[in-house]
Protein backbone atom coordinates (compact mmCIF):
# COMPACT_ATOMS: atom_id res chain seq x y z
CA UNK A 1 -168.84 82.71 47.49
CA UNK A 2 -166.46 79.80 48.21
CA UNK A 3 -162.76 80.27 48.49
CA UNK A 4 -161.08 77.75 46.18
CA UNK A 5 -157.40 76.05 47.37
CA UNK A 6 -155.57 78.31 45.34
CA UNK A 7 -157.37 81.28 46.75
CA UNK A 8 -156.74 79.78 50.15
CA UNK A 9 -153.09 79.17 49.34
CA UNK A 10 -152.74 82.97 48.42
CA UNK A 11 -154.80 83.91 51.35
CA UNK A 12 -151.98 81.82 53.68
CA UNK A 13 -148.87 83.75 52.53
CA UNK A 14 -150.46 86.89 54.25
CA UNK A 15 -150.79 85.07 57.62
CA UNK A 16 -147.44 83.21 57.67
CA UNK A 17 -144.66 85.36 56.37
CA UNK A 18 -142.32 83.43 54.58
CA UNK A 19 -144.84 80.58 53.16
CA UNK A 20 -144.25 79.69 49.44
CA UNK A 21 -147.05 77.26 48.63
CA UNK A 22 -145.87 74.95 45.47
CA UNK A 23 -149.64 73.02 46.03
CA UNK A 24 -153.06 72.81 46.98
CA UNK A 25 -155.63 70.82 48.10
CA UNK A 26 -159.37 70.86 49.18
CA UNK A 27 -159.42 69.92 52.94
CA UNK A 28 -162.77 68.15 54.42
CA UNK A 29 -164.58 70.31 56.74
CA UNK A 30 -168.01 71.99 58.07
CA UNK A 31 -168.59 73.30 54.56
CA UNK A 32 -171.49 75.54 55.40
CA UNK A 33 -169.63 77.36 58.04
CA UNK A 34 -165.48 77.15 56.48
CA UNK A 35 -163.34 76.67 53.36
CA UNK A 36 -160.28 74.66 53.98
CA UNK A 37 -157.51 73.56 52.21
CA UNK A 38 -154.03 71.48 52.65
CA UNK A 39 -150.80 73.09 51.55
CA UNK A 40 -147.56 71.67 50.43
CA UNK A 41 -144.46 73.89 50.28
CA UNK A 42 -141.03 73.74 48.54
CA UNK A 43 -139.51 71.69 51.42
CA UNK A 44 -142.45 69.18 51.65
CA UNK A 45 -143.71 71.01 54.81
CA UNK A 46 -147.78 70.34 55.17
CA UNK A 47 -149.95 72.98 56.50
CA UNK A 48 -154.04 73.79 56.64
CA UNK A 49 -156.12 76.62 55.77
CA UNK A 50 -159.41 77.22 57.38
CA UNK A 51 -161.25 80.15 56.42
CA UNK A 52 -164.42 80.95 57.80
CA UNK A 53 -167.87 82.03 55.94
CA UNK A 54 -169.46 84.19 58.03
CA UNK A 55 -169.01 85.85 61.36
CA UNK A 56 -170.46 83.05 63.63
CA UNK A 57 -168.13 80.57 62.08
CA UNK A 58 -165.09 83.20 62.65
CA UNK A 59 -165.82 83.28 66.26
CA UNK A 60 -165.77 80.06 66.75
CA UNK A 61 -162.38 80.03 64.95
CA UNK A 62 -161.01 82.48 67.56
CA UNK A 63 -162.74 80.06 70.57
CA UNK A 64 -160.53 77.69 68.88
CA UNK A 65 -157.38 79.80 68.92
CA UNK A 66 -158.06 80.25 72.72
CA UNK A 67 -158.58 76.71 73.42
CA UNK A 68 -154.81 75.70 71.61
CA UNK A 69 -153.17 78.22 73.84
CA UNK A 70 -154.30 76.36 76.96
CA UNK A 71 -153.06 73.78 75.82
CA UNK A 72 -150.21 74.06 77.92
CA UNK A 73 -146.68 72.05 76.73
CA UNK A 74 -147.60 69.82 79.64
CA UNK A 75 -150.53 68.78 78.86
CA UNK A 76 -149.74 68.34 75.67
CA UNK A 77 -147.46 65.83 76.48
CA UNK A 78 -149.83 63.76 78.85
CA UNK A 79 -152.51 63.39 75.51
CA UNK A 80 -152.16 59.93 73.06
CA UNK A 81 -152.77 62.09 70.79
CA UNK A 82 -151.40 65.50 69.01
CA UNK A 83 -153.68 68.72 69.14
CA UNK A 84 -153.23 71.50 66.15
CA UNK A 85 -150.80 74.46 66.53
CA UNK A 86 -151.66 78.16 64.78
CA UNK A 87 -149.01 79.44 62.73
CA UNK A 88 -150.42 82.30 61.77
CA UNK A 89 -153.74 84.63 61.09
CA UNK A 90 -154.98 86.92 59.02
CA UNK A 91 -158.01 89.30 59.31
CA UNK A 92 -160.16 90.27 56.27
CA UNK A 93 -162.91 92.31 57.55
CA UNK A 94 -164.80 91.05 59.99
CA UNK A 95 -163.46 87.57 59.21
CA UNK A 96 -160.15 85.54 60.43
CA UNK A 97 -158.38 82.74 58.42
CA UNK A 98 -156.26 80.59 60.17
CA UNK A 99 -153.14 78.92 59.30
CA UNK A 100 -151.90 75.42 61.34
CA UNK A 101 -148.81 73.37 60.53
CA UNK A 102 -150.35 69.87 59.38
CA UNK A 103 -151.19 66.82 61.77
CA UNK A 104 -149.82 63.63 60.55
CA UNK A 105 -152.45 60.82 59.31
CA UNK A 106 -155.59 61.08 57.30
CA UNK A 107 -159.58 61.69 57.55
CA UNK A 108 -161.12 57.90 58.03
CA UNK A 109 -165.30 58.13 56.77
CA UNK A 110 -167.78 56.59 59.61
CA UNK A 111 -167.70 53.43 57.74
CA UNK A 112 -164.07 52.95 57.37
CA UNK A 113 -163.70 53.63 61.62
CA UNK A 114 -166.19 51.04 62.54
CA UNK A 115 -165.02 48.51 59.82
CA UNK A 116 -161.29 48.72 61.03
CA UNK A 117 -159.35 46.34 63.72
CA UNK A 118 -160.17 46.15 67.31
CA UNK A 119 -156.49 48.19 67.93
CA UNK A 120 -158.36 51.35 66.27
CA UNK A 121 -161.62 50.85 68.34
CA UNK A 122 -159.01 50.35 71.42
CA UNK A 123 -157.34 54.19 69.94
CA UNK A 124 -160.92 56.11 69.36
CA UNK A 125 -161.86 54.68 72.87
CA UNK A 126 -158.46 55.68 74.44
CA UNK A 127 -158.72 59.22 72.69
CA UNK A 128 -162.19 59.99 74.15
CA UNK A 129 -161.54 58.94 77.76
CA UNK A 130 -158.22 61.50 77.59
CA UNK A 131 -160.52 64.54 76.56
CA UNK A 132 -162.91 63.77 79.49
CA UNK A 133 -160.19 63.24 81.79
CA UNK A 134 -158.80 66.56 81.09
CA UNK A 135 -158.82 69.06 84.40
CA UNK A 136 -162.33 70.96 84.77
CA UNK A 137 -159.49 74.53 84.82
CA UNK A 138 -158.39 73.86 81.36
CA UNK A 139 -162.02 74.67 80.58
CA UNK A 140 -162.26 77.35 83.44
CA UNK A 141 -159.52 79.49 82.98
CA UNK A 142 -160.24 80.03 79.20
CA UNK A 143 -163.51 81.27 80.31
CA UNK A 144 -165.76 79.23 77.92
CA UNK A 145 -168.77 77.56 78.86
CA UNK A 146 -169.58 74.70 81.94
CA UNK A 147 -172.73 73.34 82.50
CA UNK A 148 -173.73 70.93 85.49
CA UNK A 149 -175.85 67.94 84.64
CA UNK A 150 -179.09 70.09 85.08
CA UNK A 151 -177.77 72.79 83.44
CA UNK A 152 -177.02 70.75 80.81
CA UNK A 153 -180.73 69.42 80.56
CA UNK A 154 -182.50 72.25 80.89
CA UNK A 155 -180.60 73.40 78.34
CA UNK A 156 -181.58 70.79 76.01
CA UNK A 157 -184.93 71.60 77.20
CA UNK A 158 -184.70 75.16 76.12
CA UNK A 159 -183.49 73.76 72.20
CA UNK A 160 -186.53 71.32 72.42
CA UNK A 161 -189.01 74.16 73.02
CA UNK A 162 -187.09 76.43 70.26
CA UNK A 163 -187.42 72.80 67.88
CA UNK A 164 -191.43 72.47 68.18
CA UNK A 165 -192.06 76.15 67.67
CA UNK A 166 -191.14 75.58 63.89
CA UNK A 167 -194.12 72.94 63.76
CA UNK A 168 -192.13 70.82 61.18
CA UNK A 169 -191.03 68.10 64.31
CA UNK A 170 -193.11 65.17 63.79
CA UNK A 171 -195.34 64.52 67.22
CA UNK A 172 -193.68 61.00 67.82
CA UNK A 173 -190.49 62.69 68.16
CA UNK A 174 -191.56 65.77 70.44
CA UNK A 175 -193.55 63.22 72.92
CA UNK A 176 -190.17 60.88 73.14
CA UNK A 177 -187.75 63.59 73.31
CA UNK A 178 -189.60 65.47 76.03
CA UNK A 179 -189.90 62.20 78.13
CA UNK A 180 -186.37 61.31 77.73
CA UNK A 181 -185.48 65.14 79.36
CA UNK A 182 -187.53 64.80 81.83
CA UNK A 183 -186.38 61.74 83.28
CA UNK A 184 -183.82 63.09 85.54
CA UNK A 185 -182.40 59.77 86.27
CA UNK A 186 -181.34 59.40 82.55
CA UNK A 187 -179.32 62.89 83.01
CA UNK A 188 -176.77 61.94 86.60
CA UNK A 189 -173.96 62.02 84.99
CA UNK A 190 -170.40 63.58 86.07
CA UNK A 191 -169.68 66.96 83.69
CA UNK A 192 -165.95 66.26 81.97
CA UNK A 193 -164.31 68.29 79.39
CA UNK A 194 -165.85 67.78 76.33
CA UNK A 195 -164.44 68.28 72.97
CA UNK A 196 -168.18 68.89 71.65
CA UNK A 197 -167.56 68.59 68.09
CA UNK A 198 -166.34 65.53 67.59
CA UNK A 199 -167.36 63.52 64.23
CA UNK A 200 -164.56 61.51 61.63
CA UNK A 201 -163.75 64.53 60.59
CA UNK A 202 -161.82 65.33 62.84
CA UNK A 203 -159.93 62.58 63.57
CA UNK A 204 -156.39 62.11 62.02
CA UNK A 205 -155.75 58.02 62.00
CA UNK A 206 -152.35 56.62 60.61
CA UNK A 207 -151.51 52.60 60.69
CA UNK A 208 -155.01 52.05 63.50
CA UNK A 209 -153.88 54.93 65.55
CA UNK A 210 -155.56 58.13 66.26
CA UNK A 211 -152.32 60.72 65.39
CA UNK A 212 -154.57 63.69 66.02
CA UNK A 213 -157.44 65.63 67.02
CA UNK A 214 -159.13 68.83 65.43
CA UNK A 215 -161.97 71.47 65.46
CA UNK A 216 -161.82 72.46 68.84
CA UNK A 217 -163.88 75.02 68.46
CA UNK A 218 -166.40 74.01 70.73
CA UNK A 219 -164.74 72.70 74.02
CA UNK A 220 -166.82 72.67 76.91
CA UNK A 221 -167.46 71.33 80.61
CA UNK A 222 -171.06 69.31 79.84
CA UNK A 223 -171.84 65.83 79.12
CA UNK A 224 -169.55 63.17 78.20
CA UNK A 225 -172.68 61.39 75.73
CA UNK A 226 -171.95 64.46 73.31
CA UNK A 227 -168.57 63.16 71.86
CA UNK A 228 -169.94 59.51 71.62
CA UNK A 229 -173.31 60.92 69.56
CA UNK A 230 -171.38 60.99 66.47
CA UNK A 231 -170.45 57.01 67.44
CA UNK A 232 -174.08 56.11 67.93
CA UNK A 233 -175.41 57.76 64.96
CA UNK A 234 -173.25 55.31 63.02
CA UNK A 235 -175.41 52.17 63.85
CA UNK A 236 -172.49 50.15 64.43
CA UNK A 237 -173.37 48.56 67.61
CA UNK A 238 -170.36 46.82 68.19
CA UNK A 239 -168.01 49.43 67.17
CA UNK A 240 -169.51 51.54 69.77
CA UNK A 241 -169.73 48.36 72.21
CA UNK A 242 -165.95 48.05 71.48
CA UNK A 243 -164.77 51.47 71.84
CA UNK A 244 -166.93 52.32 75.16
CA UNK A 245 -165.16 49.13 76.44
CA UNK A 246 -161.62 50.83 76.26
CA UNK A 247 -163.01 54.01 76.84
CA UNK A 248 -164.01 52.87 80.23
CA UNK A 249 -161.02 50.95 81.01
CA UNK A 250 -159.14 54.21 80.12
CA UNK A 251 -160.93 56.80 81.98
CA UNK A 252 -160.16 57.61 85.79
CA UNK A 253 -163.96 57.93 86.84
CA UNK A 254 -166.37 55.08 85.93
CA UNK A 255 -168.94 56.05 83.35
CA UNK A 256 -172.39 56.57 84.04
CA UNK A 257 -174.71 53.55 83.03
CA UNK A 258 -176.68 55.51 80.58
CA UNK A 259 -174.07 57.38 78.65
CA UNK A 260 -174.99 55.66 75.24
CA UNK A 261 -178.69 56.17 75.79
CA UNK A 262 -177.81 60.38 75.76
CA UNK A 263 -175.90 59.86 73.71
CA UNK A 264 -178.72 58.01 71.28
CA UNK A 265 -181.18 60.94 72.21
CA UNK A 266 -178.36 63.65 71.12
CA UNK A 267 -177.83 61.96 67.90
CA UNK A 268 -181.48 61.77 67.23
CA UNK A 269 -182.34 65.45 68.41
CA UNK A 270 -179.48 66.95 66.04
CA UNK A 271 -181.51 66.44 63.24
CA UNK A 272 -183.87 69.10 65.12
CA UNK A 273 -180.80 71.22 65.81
CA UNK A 274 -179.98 70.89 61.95
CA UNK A 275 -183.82 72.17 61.22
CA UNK A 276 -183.16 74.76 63.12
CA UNK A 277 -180.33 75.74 61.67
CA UNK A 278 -181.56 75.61 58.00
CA UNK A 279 -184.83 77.29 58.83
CA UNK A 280 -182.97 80.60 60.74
CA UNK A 281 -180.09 80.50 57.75
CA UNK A 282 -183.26 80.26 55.24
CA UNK A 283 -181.78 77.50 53.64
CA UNK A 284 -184.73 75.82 51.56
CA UNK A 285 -183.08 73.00 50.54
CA UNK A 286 -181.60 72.13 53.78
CA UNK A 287 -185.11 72.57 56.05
CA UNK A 288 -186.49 70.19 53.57
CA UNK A 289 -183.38 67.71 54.10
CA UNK A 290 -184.44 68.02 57.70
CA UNK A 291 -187.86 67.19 57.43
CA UNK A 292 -186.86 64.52 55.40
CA UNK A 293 -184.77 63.03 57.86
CA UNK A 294 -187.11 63.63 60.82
CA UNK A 295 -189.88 61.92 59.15
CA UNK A 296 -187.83 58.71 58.21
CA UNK A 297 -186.59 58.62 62.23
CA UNK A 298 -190.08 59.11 63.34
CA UNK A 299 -191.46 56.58 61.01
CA UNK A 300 -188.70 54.10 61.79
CA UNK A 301 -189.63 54.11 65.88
CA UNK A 302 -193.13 54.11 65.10
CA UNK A 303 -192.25 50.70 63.40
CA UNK A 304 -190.30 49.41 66.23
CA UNK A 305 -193.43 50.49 68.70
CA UNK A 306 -195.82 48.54 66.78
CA UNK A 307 -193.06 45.08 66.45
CA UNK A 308 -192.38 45.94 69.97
CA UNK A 309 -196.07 45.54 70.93
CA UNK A 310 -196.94 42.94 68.32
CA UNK A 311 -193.60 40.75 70.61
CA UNK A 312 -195.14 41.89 73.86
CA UNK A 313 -198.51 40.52 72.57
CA UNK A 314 -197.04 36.64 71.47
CA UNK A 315 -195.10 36.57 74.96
CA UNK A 316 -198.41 37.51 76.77
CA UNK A 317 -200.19 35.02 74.72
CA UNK A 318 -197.54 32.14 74.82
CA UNK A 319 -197.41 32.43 78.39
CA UNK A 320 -201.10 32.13 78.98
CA UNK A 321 -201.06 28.87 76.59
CA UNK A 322 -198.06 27.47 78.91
CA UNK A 323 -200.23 27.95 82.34
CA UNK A 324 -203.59 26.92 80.65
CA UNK A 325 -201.42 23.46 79.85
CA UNK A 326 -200.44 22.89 82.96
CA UNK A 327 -203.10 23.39 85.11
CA UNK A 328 -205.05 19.97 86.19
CA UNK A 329 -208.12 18.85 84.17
CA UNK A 330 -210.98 21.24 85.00
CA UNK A 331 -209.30 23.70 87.28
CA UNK A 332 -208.75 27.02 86.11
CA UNK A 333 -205.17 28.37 85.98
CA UNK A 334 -204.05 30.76 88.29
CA UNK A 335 -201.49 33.62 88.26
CA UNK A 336 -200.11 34.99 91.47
CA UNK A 337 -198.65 38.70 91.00
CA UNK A 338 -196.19 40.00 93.71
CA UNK A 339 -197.72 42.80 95.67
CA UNK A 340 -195.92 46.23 93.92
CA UNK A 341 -194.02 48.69 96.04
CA UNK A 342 -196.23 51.80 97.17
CA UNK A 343 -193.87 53.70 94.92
CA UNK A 344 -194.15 51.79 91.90
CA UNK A 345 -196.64 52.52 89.10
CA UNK A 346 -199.81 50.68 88.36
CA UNK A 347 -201.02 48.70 85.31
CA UNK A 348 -204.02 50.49 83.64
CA UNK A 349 -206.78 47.80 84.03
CA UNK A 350 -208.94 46.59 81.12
CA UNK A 351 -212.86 46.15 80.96
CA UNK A 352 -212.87 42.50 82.67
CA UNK A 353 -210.70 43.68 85.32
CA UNK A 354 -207.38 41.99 84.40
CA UNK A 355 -204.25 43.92 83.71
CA UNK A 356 -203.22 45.16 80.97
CA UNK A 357 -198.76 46.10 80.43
CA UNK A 358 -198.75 49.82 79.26
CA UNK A 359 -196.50 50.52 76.55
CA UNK A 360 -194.70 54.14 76.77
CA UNK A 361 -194.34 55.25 73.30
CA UNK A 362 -191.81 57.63 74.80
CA UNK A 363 -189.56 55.34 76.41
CA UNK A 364 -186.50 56.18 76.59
CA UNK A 365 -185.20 53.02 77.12
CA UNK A 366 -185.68 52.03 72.85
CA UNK A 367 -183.85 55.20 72.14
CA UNK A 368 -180.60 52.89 70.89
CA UNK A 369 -182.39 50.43 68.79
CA UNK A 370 -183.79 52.79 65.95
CA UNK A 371 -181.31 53.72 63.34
CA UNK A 372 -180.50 57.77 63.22
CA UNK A 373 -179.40 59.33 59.57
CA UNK A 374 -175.77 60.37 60.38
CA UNK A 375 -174.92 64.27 59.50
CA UNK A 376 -172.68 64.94 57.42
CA UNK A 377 -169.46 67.55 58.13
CA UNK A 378 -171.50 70.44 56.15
CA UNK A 379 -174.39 69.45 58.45
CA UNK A 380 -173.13 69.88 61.69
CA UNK A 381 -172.04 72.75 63.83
């Protein structure tokens, strides 16, 4: 049953002795896994409530309470940005609430973020590159989890296998997914700290500047794409042009080249995640959600394919009309093809010998141009 603010407030006296809430307010949050709330006390003090639902969401509550205290005061200090501080817990059977003093600045929705000034695209942007530039120890002395870049894939691998088992992932999207995993080129990236729940949510913005981050709950040493899926899920391209600009002016190490193209897969295969999730919770109306969602994404690159092919098709055809015009009266036109590397792929040839371009329905390289249902807070995690 869900806590209400009050309940919350009440709860919050019992881990922070002393607290006399005069008011209460419903916080935004992963509402399938906490129940939050924003308090106000008699000397205008803010503070925030998050209570968890269940044990999984409790341990990742105490991950989070491990993560804040190594934070160091130093490092701290080097971040743009402010990081929550626990004032108190309190344990209710196998469950923890936890009680932070309030982070200035407010909860911006997806739409708000990418409609705001180029100073808050230059903030988001400044924000991420300061998480990934973090020291690898931060991660490793707090003993939570560090993948390389293969680890990292085979682990999405692994998630993949556990998706198409349920039977409810359309075949367009198993066939793409799979390609883009195994094209090890696509995964050479650099493992940095990653915050690996980042979404508007929890991002605290005041006058186009980011005051604060939250749910830290799953930090991580992995892939850098993971914090900018959230971005790319948006389908504002040049929001996310704009803040990977000042993300990679920011950062120490240069970016790999195809950070928003994981990034674009991740979004996509959360929806599978999100299946997954529904399906194991037995959550009806959530797996059908899912499916939902799935379909439309599969049904919207099936419609790129075919205007993708249909483009292919007129460019083939207007280029043949340009050589047939000129080439001299009576002679034939001919096309002179470079010979190909020994290491590059063929053409598949048609029945009159000619070749014929393939087209990879898989291709990894459309994953950014289809547009990918964002999750909401309740759906994530």
């Amino acid at each position: 049953m869900r806590r209400t603010p009050l309940e919350l407030a009440a709860i919050a006296t019992a881990a922070v002795p002393g607290l006399a809430p005069t008011a209460a307010a419903y916080s935004p949050d992963d509402d399938a896994d906490f129940d939050s709330a924003l308090l106000l006390d008699a000397e205008g003090k803010r503070w925030r409530v998050r209570s968890p639902r269940h044990p999984e969401a409790s341990t990742r509550l105490e991950t989070e309470f491990m993560v804040l205290r190594a934070f160091a005061p130093a490092i701290r200090a080097e971040l743009p940005f402010h990081v929550p501080t626990i004032a108190g817990t309190v344990r209710q059977g196998a469950l923890t609430t936890f009680v932070y003093t309030h982070l200035q600045g407010s909860m911006l929705s997806i739409e708000e973020l990418s409609a705001g000034s180029p100073a808050l695209a230059r903030e988001v942007g400044t924000a991420l590159a300061a998480i990934h530039d973090l020291p690898l120890t931060l991660v490793i002395n707090a003993d939570l989890p560090s993948y390389s870049a293969n680890e990292f894939r085979q682990r999405k691998l692994n998630e993949l296998d556990q998706a198409a088992t349920t039977g409810k992932i359309p075949a367009t999207l198993l066939r793409r997914w799979e390609h883009a995993l195994e094209d090890v080129a696509l995964w050479r990236f650099n493992p940095s700290v990653v915050h690996g729940d980042l979404h508007e949510d929890n991002l605290m913005v005041q006058d186009d500047t980011v005051t604060a981050l939250t749910g830290w709950t799953d930090l991580r040493i992995g892939d850098p794409a993971d914090d900018f899926a959230w971005l790319v899920a948006s389908n504002e391209a040049s929001f996310v042009e704009a803040v990977l600009k000042d993300y990679t002016q920011a950062r120490r190490d240069v970016p790999d080249a195809h950070l928003l193209r994981r990034a674009a897969l991740l979004a996509e295969f959360a929806l599978a995640q999100y299946l997954v999730k529904a399906m194991a919770a037995g959550h009806q109306s959530m797996t059908a959600e899912a499916e939902s969602m799935l379909q439309t994404l599969a049904d919207d690159i099936d419609e790129q394919m075919r205007r993708d092919e249909e483009a292919a098709l007129a460019a083939e055809n207007e280029a043949a009309m340009l050589r047939a015009s000129d080439s001299p009266a009576g002679v034939p036109a001919v096309s002179v093809a470079a010979i190909p590397d020994a290491g590059e792929s063929e053409s598949s040839q048609d029945g009159d010998g000619g070749t014929t371009p393939r087209y990879d329905e898989t291709s990894t390289a459309a994953i950014s141009v289809v547009s990918v249902t964002p999750l909401r807070a309740a759906e994530r995690s």
